[in-house]
Protein backbone atom coordinates (compact mmCIF):
# COMPACT_ATOMS: atom_id res chain seq x y z
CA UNK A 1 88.75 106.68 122.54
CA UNK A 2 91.92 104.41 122.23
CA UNK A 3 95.02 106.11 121.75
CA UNK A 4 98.44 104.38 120.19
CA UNK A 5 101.40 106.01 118.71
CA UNK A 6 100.33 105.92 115.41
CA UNK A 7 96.53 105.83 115.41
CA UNK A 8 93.29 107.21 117.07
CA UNK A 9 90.05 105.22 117.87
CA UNK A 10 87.71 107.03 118.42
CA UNK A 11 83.45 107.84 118.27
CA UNK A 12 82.20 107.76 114.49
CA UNK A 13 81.84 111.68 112.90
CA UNK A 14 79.75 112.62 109.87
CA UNK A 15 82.82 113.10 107.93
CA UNK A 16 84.03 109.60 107.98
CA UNK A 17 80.72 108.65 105.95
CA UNK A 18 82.43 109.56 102.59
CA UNK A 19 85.50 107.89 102.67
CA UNK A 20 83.80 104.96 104.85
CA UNK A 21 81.14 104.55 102.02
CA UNK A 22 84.22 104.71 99.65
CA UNK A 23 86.08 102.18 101.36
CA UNK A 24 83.11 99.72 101.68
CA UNK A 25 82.25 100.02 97.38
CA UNK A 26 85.78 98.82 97.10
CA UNK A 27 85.79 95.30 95.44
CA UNK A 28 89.29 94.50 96.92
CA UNK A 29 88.57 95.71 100.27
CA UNK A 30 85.44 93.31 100.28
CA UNK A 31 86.79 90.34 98.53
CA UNK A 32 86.58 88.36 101.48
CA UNK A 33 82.72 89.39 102.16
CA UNK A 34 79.94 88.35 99.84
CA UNK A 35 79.55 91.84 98.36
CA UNK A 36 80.33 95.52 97.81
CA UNK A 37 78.25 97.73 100.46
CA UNK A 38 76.23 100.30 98.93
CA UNK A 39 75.65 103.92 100.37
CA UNK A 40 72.95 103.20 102.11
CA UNK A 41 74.05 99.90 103.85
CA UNK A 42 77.91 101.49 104.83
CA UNK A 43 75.65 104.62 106.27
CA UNK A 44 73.54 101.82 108.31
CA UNK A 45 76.51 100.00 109.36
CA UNK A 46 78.54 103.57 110.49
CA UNK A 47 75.17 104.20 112.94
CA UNK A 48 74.90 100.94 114.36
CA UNK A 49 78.71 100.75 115.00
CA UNK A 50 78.44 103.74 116.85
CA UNK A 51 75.08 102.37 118.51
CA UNK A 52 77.09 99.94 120.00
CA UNK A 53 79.74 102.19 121.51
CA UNK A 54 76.85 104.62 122.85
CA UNK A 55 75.08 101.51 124.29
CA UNK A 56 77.86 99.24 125.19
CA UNK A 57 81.11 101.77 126.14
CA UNK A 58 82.52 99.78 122.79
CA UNK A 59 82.73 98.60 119.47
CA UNK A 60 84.05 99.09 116.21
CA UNK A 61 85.53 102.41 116.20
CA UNK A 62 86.74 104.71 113.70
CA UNK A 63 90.52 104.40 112.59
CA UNK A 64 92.36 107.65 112.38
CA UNK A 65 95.94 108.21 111.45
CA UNK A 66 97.24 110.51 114.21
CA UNK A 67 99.76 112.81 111.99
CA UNK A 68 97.15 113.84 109.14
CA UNK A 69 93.90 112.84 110.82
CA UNK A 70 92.94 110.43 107.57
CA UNK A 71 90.16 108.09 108.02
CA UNK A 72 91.62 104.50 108.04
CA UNK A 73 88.88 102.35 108.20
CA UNK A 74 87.49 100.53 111.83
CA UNK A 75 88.92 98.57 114.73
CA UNK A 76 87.63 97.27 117.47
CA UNK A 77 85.57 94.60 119.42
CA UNK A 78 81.68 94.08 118.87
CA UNK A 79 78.93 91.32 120.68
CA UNK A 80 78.20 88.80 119.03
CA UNK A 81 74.69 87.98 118.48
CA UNK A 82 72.55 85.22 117.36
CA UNK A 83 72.40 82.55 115.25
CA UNK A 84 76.25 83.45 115.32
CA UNK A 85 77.90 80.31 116.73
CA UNK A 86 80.13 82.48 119.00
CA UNK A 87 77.35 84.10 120.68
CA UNK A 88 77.81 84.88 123.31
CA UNK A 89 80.94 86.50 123.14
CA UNK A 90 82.82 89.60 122.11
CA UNK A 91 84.50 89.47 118.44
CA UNK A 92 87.66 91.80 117.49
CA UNK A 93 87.15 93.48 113.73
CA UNK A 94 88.75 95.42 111.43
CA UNK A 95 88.73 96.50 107.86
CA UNK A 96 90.85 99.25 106.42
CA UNK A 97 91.15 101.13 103.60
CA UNK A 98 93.14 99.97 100.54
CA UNK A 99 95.97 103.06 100.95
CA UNK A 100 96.27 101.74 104.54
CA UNK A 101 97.12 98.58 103.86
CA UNK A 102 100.67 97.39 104.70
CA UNK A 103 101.50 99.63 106.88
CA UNK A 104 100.86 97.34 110.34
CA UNK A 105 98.15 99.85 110.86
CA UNK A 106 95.77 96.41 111.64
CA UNK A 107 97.64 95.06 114.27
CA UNK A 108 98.40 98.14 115.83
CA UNK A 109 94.96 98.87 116.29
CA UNK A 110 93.42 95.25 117.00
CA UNK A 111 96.20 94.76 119.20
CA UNK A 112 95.27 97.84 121.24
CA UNK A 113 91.40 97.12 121.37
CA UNK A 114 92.41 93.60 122.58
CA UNK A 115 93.96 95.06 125.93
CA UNK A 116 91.17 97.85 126.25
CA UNK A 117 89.00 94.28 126.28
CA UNK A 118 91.09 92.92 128.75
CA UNK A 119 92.40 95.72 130.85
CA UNK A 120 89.61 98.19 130.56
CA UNK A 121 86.56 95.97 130.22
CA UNK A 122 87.54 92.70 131.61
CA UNK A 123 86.85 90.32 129.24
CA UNK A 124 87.87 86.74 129.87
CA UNK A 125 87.95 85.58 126.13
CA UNK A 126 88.26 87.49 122.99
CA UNK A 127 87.69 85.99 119.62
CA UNK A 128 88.60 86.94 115.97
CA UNK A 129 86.79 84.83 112.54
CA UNK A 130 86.84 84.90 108.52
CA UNK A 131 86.27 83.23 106.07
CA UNK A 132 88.77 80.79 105.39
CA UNK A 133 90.60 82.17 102.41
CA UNK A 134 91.51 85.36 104.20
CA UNK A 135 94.47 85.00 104.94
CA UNK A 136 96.06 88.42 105.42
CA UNK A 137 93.55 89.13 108.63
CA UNK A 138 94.60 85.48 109.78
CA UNK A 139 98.11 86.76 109.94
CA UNK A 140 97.18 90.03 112.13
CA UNK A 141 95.11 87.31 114.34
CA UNK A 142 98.65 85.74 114.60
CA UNK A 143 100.86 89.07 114.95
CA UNK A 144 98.36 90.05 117.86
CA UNK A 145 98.92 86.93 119.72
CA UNK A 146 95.80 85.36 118.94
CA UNK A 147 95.92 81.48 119.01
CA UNK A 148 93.88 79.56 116.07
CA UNK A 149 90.73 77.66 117.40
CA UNK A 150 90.14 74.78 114.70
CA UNK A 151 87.52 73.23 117.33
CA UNK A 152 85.66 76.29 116.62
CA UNK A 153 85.70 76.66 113.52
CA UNK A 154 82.34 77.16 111.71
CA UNK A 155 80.00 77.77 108.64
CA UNK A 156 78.96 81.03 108.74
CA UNK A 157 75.03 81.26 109.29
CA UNK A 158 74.55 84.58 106.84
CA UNK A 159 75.99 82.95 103.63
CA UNK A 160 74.10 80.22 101.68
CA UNK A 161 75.63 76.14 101.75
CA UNK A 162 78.04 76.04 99.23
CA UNK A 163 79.46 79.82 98.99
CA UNK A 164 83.30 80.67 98.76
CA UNK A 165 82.98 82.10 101.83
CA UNK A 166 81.00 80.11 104.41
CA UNK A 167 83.84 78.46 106.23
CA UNK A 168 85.01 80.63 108.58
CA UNK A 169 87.85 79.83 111.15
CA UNK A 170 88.72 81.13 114.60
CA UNK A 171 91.45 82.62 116.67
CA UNK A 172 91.17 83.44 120.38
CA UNK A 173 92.98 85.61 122.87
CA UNK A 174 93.00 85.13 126.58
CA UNK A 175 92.97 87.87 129.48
C-alpha cells in the first residue's frame, strides 16, 4: 500500500469490480485504447493486476480517495512483457475514472509509485507510453518529471498497421 495525502494505493477488493467494470465501459475513459472493456475482460484485468502485486510486491493498484474511500481508478508500475518493445522493463500506468479527472489525482499517484520504484524497489529506469494522440497522460508524464524518449518511440505490437492508435511514444524517469 502507497499512502499520499490525498489518495490510497492499495491491494484490489471485490468491491472495486463495479465501479472498475463501470469505469472501463466508459467510451471517454477508453478513447485512447482500441475499445470499451466488457465485464468479463475489466474482471480479468482486476485479477491479474492484483496477480502481479501478489507475485511481484507491485503493480497497478487500486486508487482510493482517502476522505470518502471512492474508487478512483489504478496507478502504478507493471513488467513489461513480450513482444512489447520495452521488455524488459517496468512501465508506470494509470487510468481513472471520468469524475476524477482534473483533479491532479494522476500525478499524485504516478508520481508516488515512481519513488516506491525507485526508493522501495530500486529500479534504475522507469518508463511511461501511449498512443500518440493522448495527450492529457503525456502531460502527467511531464508533471511527474518524466523526460520524452522519441528514440523509443514505437508501434504498438497489439494493434493492427494502420490503426489510430499504433504509434505510441515514450517518457522515462531515472532513479
Amino acid at each position: 500500500m502507497i499512502e499520499t495525502p490525498r489518495l490510497i494505493l492499495r491491494n484490489w477488493r471485490p468491491s472495486d469490480l463495479e465501479p472498475w467494470v463501470a469505469m472501463n465501459a466508459d467510451p471517454d475513459v477508453m478513447r485512447f485504447f482500441p475499445a470499451v472493456q466488457t465485464r468479463e475482460e475489466s474482471g480479468s484485468m482486476m485479477a491479474r493486476n492484483q496477480d502481479h502485486i501478489d507475485r511481484e510486491g507491485f503493480g497497478l493498484w487500486a486508487v482510493e480517495r482517502r476522505d470518502d474511500g471512492a474508487f478512483l481508478g489504478f496507478t502504478g508500475l507493471m513488467t513489461l512483457k513480450a513482444p512489447n518493445p520495452l521488455h524488459p522493463g517496468v512501465e508506470a500506468g494509470w487510468r481513472l475514472a471520468r469524475h476524477a479527472w482534473g483533479h491532479g489525482y494522476a500525478s499524485e499517484a504516478a508520481a508516488a509509485a515512481l519513488k516506491d520504484g525507485f526508493e522501495r524497489l530500486g529500479l534504475a529506469s522507469i518508463v511511461a507510453f501511449t498512443a500518440t494522440a493522448n495527450l492529457p497522460s503525456q502531460a502527467v508524464m511531464s508533471r511527474i518529471g518524466m523526460s520524452r524518449r522519441q528514440d523509443l518511440d514505437f508501434d504498438h505490437p497489439a494493434l493492427p498497421k494502420g490503426h489510430a492508435l499504433e504509434r505510441h511514444v515514450v517518457w522515462e524517469a531515472r532513479a
